[in-house]
PDB file of N, CA and C in Angstrom:
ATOM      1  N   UNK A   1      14.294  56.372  66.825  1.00  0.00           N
ATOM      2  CA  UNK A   1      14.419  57.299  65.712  1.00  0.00           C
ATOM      3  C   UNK A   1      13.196  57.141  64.814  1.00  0.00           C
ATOM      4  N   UNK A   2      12.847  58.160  64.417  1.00  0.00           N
ATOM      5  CA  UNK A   2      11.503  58.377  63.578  1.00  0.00           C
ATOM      6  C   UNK A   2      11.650  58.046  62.277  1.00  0.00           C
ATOM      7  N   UNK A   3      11.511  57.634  61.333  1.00  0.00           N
ATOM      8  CA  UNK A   3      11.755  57.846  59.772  1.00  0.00           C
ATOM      9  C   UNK A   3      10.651  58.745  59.727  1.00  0.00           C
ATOM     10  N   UNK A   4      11.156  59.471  58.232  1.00  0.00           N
ATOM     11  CA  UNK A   4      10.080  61.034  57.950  1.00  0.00           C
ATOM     12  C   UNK A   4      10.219  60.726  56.148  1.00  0.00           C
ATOM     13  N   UNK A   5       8.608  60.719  55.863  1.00  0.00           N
ATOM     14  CA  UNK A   5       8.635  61.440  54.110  1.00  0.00           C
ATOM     15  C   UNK A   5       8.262  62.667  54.312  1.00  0.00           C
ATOM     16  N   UNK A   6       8.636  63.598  53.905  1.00  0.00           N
ATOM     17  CA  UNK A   6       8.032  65.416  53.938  1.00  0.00           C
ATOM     18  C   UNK A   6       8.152  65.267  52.334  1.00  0.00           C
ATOM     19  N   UNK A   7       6.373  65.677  52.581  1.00  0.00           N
ATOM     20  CA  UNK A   7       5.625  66.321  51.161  1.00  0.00           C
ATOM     21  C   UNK A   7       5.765  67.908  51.302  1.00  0.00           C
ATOM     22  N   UNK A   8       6.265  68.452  50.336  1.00  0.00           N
ATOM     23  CA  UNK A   8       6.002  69.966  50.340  1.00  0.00           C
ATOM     24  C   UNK A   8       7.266  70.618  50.417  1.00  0.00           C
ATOM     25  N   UNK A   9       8.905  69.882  51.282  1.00  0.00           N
ATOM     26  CA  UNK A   9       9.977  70.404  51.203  1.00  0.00           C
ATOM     27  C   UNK A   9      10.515  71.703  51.313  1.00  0.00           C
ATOM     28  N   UNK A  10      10.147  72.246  49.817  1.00  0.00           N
ATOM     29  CA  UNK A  10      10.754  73.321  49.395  1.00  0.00           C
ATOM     30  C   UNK A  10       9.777  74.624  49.827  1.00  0.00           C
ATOM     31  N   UNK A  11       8.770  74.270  50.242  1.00  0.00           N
ATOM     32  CA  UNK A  11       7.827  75.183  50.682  1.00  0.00           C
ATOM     33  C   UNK A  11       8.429  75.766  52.707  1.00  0.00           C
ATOM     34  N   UNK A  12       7.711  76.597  52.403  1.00  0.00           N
ATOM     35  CA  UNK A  12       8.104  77.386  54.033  1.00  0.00           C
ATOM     36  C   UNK A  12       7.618  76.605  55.326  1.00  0.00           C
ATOM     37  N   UNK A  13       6.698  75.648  55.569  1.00  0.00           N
ATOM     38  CA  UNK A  13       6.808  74.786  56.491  1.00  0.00           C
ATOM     39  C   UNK A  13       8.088  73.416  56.258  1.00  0.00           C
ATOM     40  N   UNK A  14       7.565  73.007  54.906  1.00  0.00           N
ATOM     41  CA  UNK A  14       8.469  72.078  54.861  1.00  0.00           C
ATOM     42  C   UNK A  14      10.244  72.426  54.970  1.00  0.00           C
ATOM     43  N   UNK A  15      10.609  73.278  54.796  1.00  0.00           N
ATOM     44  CA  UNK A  15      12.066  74.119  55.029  1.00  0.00           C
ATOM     45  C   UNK A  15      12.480  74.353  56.825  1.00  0.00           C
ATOM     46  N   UNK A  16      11.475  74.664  57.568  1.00  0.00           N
ATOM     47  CA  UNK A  16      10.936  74.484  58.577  1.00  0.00           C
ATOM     48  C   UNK A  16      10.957  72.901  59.438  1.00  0.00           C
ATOM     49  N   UNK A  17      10.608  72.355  58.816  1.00  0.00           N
ATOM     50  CA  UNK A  17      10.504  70.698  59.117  1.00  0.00           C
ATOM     51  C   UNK A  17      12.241  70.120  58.723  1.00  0.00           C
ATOM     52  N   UNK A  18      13.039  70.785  57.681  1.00  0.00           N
ATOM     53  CA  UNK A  18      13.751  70.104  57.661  1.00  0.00           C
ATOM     54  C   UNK A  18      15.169  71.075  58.623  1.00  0.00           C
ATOM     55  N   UNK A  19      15.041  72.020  59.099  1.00  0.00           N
ATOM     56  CA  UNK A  19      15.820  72.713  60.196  1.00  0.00           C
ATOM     57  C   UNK A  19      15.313  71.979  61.475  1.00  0.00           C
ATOM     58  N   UNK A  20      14.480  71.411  61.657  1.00  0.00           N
ATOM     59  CA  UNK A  20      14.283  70.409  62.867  1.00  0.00           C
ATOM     60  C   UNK A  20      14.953  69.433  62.520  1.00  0.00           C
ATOM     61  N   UNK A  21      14.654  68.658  61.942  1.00  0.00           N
ATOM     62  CA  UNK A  21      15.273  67.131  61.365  1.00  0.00           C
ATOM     63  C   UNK A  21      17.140  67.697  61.611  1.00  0.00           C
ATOM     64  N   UNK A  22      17.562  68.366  60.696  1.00  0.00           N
ATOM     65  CA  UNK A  22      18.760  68.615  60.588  1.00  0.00           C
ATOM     66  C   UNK A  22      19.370  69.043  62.039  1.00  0.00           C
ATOM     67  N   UNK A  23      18.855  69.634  63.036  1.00  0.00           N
ATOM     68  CA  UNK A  23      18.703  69.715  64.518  1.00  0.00           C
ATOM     69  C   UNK A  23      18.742  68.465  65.670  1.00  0.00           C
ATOM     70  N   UNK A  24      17.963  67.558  64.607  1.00  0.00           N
ATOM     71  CA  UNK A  24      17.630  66.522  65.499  1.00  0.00           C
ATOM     72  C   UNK A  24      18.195  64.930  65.030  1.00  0.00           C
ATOM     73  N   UNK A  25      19.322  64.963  64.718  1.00  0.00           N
ATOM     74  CA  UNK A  25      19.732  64.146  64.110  1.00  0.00           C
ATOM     75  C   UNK A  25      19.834  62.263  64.461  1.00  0.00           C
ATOM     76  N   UNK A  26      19.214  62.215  65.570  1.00  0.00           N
ATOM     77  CA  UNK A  26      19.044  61.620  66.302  1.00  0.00           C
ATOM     78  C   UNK A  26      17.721  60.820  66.805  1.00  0.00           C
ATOM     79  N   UNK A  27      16.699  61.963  66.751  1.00  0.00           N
ATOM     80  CA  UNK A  27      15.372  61.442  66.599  1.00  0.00           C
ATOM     81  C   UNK A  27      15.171  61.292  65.306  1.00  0.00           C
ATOM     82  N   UNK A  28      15.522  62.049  64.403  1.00  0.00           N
ATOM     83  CA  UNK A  28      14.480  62.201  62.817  1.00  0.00           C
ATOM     84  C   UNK A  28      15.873  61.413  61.927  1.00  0.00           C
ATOM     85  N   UNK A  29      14.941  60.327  60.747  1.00  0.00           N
ATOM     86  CA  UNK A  29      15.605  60.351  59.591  1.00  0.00           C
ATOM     87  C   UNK A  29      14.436  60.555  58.286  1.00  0.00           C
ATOM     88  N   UNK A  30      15.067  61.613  57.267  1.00  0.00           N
ATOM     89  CA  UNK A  30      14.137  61.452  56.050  1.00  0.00           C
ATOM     90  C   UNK A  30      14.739  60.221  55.242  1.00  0.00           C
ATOM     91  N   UNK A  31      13.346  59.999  55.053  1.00  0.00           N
ATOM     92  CA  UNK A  31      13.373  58.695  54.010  1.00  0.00           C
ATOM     93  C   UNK A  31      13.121  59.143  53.129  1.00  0.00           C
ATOM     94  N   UNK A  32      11.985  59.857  52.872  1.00  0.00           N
ATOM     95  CA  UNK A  32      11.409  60.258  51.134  1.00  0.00           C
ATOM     96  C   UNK A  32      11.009  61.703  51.478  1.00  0.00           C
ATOM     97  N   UNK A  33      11.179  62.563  50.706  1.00  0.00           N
ATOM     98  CA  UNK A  33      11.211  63.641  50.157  1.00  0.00           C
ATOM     99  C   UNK A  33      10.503  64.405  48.916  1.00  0.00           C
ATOM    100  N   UNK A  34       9.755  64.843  49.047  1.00  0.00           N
ATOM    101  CA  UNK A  34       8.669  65.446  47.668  1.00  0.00           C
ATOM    102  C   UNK A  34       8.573  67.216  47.603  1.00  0.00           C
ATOM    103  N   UNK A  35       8.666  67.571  46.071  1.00  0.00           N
ATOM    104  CA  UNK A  35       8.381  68.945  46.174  1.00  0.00           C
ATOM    105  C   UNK A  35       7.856  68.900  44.561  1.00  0.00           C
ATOM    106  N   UNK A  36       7.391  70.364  44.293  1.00  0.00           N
ATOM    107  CA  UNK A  36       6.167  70.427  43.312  1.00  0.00           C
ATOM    108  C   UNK A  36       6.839  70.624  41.959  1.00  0.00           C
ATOM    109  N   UNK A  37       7.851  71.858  42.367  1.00  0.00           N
ATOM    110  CA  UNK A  37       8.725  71.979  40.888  1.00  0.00           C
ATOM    111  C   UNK A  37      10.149  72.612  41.040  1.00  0.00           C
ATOM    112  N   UNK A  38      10.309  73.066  42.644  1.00  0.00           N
ATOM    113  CA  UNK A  38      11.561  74.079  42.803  1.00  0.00           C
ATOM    114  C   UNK A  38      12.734  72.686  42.891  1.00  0.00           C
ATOM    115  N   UNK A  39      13.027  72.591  41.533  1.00  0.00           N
ATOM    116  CA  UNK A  39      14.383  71.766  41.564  1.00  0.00           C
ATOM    117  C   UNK A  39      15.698  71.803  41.574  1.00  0.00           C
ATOM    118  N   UNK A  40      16.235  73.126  42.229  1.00  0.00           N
ATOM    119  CA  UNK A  40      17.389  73.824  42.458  1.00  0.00           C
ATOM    120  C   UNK A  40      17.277  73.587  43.800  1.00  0.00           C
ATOM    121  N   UNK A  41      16.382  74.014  44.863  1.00  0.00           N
ATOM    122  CA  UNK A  41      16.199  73.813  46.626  1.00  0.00           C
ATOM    123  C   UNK A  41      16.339  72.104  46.829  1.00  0.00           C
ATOM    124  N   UNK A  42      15.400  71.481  45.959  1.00  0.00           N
ATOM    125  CA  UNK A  42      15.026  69.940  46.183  1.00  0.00           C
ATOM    126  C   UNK A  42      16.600  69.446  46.066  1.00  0.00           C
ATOM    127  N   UNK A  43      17.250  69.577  44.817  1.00  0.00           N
ATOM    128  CA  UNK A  43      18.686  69.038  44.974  1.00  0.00           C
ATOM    129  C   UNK A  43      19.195  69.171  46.111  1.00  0.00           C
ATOM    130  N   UNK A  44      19.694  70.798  46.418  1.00  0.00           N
ATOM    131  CA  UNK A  44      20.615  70.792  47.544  1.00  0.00           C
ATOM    132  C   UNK A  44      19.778  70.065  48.517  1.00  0.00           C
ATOM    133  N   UNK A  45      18.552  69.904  49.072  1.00  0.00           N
ATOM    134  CA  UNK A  45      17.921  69.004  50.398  1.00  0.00           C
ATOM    135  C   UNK A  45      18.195  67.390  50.234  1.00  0.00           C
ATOM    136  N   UNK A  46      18.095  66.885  48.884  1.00  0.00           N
ATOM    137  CA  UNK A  46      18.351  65.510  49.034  1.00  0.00           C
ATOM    138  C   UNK A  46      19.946  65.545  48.829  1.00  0.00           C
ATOM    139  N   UNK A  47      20.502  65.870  48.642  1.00  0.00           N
ATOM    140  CA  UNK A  47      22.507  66.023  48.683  1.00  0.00           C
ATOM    141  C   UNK A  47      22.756  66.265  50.167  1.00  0.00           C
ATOM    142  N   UNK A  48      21.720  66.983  50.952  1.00  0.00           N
ATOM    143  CA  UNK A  48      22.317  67.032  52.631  1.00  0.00           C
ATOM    144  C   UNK A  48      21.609  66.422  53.289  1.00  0.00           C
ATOM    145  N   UNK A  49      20.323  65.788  53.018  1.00  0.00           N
ATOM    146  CA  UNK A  49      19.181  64.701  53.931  1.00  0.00           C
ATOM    147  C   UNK A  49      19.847  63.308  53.175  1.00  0.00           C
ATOM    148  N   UNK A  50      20.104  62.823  52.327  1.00  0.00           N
ATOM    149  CA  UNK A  50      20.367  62.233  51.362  1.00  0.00           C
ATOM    150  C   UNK A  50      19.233  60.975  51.879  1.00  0.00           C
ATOM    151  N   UNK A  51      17.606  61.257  51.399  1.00  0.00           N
ATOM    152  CA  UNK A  51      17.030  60.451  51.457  1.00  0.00           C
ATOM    153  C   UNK A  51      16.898  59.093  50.342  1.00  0.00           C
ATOM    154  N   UNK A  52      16.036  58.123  50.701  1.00  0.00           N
ATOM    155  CA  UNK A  52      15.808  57.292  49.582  1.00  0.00           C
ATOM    156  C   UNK A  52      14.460  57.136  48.334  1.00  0.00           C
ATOM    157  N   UNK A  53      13.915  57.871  48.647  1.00  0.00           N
ATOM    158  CA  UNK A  53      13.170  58.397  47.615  1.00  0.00           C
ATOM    159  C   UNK A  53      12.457  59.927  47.646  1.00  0.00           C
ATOM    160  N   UNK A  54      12.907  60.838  46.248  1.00  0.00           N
ATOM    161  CA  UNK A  54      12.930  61.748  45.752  1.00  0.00           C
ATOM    162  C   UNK A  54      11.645  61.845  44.846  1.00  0.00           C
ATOM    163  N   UNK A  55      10.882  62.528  45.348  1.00  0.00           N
ATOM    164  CA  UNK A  55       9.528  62.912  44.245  1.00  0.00           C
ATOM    165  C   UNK A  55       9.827  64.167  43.863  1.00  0.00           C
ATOM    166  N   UNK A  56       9.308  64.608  42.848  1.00  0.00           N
ATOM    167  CA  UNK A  56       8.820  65.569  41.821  1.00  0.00           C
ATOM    168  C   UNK A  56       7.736  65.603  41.323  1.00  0.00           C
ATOM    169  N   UNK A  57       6.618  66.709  41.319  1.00  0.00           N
ATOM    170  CA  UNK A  57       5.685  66.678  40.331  1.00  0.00           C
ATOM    171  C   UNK A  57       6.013  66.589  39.046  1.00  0.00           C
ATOM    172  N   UNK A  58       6.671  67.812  38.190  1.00  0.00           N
ATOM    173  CA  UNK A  58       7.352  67.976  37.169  1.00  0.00           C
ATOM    174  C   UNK A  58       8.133  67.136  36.237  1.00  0.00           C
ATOM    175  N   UNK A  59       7.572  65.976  35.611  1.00  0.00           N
ATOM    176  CA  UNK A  59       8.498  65.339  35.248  1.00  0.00           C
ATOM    177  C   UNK A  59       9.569  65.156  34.249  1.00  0.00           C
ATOM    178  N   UNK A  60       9.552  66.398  33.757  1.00  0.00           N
ATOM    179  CA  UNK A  60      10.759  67.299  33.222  1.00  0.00           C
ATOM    180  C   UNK A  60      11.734  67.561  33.973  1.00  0.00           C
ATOM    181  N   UNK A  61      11.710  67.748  35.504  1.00  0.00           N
ATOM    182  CA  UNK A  61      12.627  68.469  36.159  1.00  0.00           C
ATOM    183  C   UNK A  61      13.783  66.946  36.626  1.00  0.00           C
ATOM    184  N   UNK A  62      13.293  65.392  36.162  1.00  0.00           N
ATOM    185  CA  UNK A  62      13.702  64.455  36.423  1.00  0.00           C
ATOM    186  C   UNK A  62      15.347  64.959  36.121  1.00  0.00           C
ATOM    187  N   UNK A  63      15.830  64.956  35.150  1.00  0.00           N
ATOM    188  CA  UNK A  63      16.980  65.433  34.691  1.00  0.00           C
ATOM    189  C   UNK A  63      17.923  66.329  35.423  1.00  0.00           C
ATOM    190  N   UNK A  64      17.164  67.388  35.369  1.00  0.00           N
ATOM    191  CA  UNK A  64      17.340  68.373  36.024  1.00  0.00           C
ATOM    192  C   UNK A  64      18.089  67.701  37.673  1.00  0.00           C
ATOM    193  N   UNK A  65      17.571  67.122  38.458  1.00  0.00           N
ATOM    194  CA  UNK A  65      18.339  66.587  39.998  1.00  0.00           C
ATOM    195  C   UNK A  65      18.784  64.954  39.474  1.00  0.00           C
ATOM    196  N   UNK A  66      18.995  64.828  38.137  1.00  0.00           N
ATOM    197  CA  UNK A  66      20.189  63.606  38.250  1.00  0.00           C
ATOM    198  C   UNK A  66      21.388  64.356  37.847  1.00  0.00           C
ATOM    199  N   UNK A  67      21.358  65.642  37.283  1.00  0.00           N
ATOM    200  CA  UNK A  67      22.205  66.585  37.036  1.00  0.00           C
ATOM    201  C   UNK A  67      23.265  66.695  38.683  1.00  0.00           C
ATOM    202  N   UNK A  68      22.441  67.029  39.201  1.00  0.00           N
ATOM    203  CA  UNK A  68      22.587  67.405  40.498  1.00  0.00           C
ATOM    204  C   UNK A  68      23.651  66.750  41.229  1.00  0.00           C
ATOM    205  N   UNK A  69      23.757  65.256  40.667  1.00  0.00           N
ATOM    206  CA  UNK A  69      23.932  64.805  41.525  1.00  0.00           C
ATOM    207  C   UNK A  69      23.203  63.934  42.595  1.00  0.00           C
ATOM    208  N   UNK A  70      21.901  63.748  42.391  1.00  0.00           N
ATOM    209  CA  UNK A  70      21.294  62.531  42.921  1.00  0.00           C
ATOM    210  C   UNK A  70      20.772  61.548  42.775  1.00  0.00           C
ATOM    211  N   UNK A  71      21.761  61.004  42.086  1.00  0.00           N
ATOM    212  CA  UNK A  71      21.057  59.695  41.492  1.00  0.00           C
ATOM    213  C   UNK A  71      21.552  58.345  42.397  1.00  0.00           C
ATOM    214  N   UNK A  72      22.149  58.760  43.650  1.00  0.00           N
ATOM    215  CA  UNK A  72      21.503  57.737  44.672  1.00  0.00           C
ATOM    216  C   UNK A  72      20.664  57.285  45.299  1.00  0.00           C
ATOM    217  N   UNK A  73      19.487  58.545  44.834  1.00  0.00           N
ATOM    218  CA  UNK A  73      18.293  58.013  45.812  1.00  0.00           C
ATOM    219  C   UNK A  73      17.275  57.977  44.104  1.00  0.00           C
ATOM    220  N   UNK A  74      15.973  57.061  44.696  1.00  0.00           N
ATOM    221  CA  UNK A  74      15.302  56.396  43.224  1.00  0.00           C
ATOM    222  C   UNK A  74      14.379  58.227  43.200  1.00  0.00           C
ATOM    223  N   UNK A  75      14.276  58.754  41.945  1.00  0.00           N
ATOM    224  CA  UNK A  75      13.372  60.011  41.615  1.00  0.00           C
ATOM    225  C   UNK A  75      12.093  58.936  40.909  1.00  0.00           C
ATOM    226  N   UNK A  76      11.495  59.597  41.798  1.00  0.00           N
ATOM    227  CA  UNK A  76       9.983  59.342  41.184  1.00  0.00           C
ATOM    228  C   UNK A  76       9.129  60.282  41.429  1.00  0.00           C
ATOM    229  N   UNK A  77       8.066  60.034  40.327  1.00  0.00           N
ATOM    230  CA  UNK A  77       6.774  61.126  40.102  1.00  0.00           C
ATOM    231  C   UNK A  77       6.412  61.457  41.438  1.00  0.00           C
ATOM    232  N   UNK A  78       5.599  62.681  41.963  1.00  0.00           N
ATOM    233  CA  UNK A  78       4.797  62.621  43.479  1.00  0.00           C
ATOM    234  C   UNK A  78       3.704  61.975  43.131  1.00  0.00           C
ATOM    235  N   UNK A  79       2.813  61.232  41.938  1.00  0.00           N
ATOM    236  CA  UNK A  79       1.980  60.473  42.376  1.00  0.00           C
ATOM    237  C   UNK A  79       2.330  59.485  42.514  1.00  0.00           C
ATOM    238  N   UNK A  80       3.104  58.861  42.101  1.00  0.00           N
ATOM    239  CA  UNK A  80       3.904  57.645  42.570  1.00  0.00           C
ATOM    240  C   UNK A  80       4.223  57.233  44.111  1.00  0.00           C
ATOM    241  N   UNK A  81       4.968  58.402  44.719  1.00  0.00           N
ATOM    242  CA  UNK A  81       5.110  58.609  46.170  1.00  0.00           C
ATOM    243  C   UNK A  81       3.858  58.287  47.351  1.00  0.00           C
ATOM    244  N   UNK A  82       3.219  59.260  46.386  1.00  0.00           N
ATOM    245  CA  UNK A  82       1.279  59.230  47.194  1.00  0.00           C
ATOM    246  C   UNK A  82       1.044  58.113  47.122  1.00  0.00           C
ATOM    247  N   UNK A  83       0.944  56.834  46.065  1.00  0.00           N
ATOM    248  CA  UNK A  83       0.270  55.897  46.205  1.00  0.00           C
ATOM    249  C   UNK A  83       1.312  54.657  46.926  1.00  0.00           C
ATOM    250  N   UNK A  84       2.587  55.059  46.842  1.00  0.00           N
ATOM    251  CA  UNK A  84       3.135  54.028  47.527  1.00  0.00           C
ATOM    252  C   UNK A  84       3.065  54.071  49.325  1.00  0.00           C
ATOM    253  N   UNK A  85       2.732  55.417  49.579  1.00  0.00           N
ATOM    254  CA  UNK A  85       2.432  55.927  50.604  1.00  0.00           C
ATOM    255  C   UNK A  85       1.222  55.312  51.516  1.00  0.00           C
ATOM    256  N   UNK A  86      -0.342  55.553  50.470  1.00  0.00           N
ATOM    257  CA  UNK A  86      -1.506  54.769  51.091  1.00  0.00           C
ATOM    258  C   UNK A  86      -1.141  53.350  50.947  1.00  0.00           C
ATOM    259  N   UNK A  87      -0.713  53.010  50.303  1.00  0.00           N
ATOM    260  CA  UNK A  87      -0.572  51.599  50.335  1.00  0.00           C
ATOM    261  C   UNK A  87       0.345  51.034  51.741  1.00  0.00           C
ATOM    262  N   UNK A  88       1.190  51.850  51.907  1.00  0.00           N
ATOM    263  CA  UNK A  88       2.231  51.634  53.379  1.00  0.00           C
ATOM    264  C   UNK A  88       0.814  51.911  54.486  1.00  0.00           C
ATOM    265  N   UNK A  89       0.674  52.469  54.535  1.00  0.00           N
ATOM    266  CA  UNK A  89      -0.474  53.309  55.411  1.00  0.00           C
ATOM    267  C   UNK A  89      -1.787  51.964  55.758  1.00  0.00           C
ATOM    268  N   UNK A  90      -2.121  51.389  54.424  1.00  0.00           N
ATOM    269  CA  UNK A  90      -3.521  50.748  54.425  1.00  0.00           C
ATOM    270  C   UNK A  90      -2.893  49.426  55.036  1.00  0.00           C
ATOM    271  N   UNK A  91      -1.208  49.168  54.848  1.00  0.00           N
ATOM    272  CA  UNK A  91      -0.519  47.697  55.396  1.00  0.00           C
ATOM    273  C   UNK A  91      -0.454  47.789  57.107  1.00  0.00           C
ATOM    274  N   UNK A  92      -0.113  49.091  57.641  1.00  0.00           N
ATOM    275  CA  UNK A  92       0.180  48.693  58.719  1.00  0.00           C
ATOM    276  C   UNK A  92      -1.786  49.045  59.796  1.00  0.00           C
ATOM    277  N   UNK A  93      -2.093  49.598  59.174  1.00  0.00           N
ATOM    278  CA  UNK A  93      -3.841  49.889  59.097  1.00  0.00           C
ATOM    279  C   UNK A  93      -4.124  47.961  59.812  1.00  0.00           C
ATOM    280  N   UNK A  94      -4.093  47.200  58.459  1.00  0.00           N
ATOM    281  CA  UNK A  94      -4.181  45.829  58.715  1.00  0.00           C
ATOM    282  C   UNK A  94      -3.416  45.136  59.802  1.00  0.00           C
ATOM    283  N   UNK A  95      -2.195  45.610  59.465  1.00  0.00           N
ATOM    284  CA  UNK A  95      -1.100  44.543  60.388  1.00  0.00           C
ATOM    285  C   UNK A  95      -1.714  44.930  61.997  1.00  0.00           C
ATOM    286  N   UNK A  96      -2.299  46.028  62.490  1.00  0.00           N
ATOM    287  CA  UNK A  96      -2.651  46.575  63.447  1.00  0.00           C
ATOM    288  C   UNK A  96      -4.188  45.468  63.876  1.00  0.00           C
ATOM    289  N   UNK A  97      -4.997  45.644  63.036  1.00  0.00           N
ATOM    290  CA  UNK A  97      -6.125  44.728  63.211  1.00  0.00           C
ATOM    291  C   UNK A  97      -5.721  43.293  63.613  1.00  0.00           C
ATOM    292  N   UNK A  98      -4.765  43.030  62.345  1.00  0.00           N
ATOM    293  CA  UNK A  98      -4.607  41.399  62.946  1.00  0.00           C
ATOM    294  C   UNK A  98      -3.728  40.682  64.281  1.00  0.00           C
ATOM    295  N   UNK A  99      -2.884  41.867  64.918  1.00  0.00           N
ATOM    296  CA  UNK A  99      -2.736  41.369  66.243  1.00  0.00           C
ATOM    297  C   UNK A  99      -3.216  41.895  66.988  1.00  0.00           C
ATOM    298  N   UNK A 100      -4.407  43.055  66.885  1.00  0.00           N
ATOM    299  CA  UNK A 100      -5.665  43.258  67.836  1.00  0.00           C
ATOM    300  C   UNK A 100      -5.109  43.943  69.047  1.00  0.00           C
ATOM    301  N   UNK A 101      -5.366  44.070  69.928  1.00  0.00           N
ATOM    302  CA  UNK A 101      -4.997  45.369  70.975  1.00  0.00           C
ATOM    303  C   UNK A 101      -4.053  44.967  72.105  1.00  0.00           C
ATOM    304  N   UNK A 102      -3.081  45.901  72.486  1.00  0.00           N
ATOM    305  CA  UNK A 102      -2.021  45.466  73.545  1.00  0.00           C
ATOM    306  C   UNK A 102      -2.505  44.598  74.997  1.00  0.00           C
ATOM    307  N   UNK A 103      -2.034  44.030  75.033  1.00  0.00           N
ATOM    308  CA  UNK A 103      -1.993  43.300  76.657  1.00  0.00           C
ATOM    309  C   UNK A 103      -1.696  43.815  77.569  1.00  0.00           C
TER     310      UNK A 103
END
């Protein structure tokens, strides 16, 4: 099984990406989830993906999806997301170097 963050969500690929996932319940899980400001779509997606971290650009709209109902998964800023992201990215980058190439 894959874990998935989808940046973009509420947008027409990302809506797209998550009719696969929801299809594929088996290969795909979302973990984290990001969208720019549509915080009416973003609720209902983390209430039926019920990932573990929720970005928003908007950080006004924070309220707005604990309203919702999701305050099981942690809401954080999307730059927040982004940088916890390269940082995942730059760890396994390393972890890859230091046991060097398959046998």
């Amino acid at each position: 099984m894959k874990a998935i963050t989808l940046l973009g969500s509420t947008g027409s690929i990302g809506t797209q990406t998550l009719d696969i996932v929801e299809h594929n319940p088996d290969k795909f899980r979302l973990v984290g989830i990001a969208a720019g400001s549509n915080v009416e779509l973003l609720a209902k997606q983390v209430l039926q993906f019920k990932p573990e971290i929720v970005a928003i650009c908007d950080e006004s709209k924070f309220a707005a999806l604990k309203a919702a109902g999701t305050t099981d998964a942690d809401i954080v800023r999307l730059c927040e997301l982004n940088a916890f992201l390269a940082y995942q990215l730059r760890l396994v980058a390393g972890l890859k170097l230091m046991t060097g190439p398959p046998v």
